[in-house]
Protein backbone atom coordinates (compact mmCIF):
# COMPACT_ATOMS: atom_id res chain seq x y z
CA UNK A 1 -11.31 11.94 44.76
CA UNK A 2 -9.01 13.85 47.14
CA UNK A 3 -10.47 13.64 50.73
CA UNK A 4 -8.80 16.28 51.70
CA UNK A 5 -9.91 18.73 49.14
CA UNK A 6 -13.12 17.42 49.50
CA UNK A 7 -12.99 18.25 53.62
CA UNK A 8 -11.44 21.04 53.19
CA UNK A 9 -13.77 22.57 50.73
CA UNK A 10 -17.02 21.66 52.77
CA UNK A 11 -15.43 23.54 55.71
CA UNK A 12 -14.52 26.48 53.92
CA UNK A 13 -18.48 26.80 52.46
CA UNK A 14 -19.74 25.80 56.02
CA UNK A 15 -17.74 28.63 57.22
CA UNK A 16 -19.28 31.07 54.40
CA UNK A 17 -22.99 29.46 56.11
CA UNK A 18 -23.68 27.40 53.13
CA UNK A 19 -24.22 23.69 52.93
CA UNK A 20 -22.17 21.04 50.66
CA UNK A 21 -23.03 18.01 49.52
CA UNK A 22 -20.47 15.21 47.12
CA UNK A 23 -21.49 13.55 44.18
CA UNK A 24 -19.91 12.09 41.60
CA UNK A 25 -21.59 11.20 38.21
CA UNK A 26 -25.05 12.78 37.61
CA UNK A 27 -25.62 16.06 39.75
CA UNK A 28 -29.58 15.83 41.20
CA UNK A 29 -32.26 17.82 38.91
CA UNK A 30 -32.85 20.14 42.11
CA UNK A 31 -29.27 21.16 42.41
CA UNK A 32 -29.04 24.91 41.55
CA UNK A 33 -25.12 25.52 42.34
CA UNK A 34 -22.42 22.91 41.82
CA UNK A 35 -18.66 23.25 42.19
CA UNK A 36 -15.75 21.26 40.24
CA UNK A 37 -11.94 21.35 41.23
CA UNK A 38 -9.21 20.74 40.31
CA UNK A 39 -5.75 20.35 42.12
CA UNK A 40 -2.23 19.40 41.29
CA UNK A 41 0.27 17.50 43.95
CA UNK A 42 4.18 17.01 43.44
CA UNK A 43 6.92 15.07 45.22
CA UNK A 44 9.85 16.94 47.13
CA UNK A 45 10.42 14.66 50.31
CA UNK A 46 6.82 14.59 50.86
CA UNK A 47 3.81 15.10 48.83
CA UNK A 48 2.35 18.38 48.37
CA UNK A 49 -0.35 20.96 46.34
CA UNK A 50 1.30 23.16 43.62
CA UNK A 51 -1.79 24.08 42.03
CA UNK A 52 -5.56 24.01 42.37
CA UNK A 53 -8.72 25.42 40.75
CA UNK A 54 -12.55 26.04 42.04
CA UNK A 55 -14.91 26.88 39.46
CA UNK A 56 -18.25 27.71 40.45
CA UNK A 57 -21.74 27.07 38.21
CA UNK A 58 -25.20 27.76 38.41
CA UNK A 59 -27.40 26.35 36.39
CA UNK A 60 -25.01 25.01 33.83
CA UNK A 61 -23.29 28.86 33.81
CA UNK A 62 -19.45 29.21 35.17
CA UNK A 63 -20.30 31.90 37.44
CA UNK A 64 -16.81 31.86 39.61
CA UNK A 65 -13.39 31.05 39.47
CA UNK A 66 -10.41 30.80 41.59
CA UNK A 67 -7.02 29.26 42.39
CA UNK A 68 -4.07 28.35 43.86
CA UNK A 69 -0.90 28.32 42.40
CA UNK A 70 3.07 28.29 43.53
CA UNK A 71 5.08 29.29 41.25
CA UNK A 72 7.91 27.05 39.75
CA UNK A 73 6.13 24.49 42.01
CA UNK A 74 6.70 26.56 44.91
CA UNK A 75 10.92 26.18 44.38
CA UNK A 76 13.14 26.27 47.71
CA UNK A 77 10.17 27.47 50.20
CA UNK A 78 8.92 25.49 52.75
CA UNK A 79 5.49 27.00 52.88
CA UNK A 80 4.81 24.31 49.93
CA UNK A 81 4.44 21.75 52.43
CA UNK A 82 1.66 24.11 54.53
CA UNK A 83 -1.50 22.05 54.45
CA UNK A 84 -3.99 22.19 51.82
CA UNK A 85 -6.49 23.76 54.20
CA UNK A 86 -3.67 27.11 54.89
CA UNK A 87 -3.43 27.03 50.96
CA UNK A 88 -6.80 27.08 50.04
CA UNK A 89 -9.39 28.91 52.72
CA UNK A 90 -8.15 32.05 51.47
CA UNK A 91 -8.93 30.40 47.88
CA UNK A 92 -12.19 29.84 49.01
CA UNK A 93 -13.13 33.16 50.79
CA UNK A 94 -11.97 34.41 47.60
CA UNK A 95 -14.59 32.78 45.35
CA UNK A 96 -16.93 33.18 48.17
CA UNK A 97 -16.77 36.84 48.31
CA UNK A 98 -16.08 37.79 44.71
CA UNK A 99 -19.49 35.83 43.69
CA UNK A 100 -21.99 35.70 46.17
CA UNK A 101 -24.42 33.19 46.11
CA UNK A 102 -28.37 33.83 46.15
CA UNK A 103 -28.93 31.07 47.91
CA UNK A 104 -26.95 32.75 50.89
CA UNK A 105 -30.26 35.32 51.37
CA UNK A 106 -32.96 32.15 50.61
């Protein structure tokens, strides 16, 4: 697990008013939506995120999908190295605006 990701991600559904919660292994009978991602990190002096994917289900169902990606690894820029949260809250507005949840209006 990236803790990061993980903080980053919470924050960025918090911000959209909805709640998050980790797991790992089995996902609770009562959970409705889940989320899986999916990042990437390379080496150039420091370590950084080329490349990262949200994919949103409910119920089983891939309802969402979105993602971060540099091209070429993000080459000669120095916005590589921004943090993960600059790279992905716009990631997660995205998702969180192309496929609203129901559970927003519950």
């Amino acid at each position: 697990m990236d803790a990061d990701m993980l903080s980053v991600i919470k924050k960025g559904f918090e911000r959209h008013g909805l709640s998050a919660q980790v797991y790992s292994g089995e996902l609770p009978s009562d959970c409705l939506y889940h989320l899986t991602y999916y990042c990437e990190r390379s080496w150039d002096f420091a370590m950084y995120m080329h490349h990262a994917e949200l994919r949103l289900f409910r119920d089983g169902n891939q309802i969402g999908y979105a993602e971060f990606h540099l091209k070429g690894k993000g080459g000669v820029s120095f916005t590589k190295f921004n943090s993960t949260e600059e790279k992905m809250n716009p990631v997660i507005d995205k998702l969180l605006t192309d496929y609203p949840l129901v559970s927003q209006a519950e």
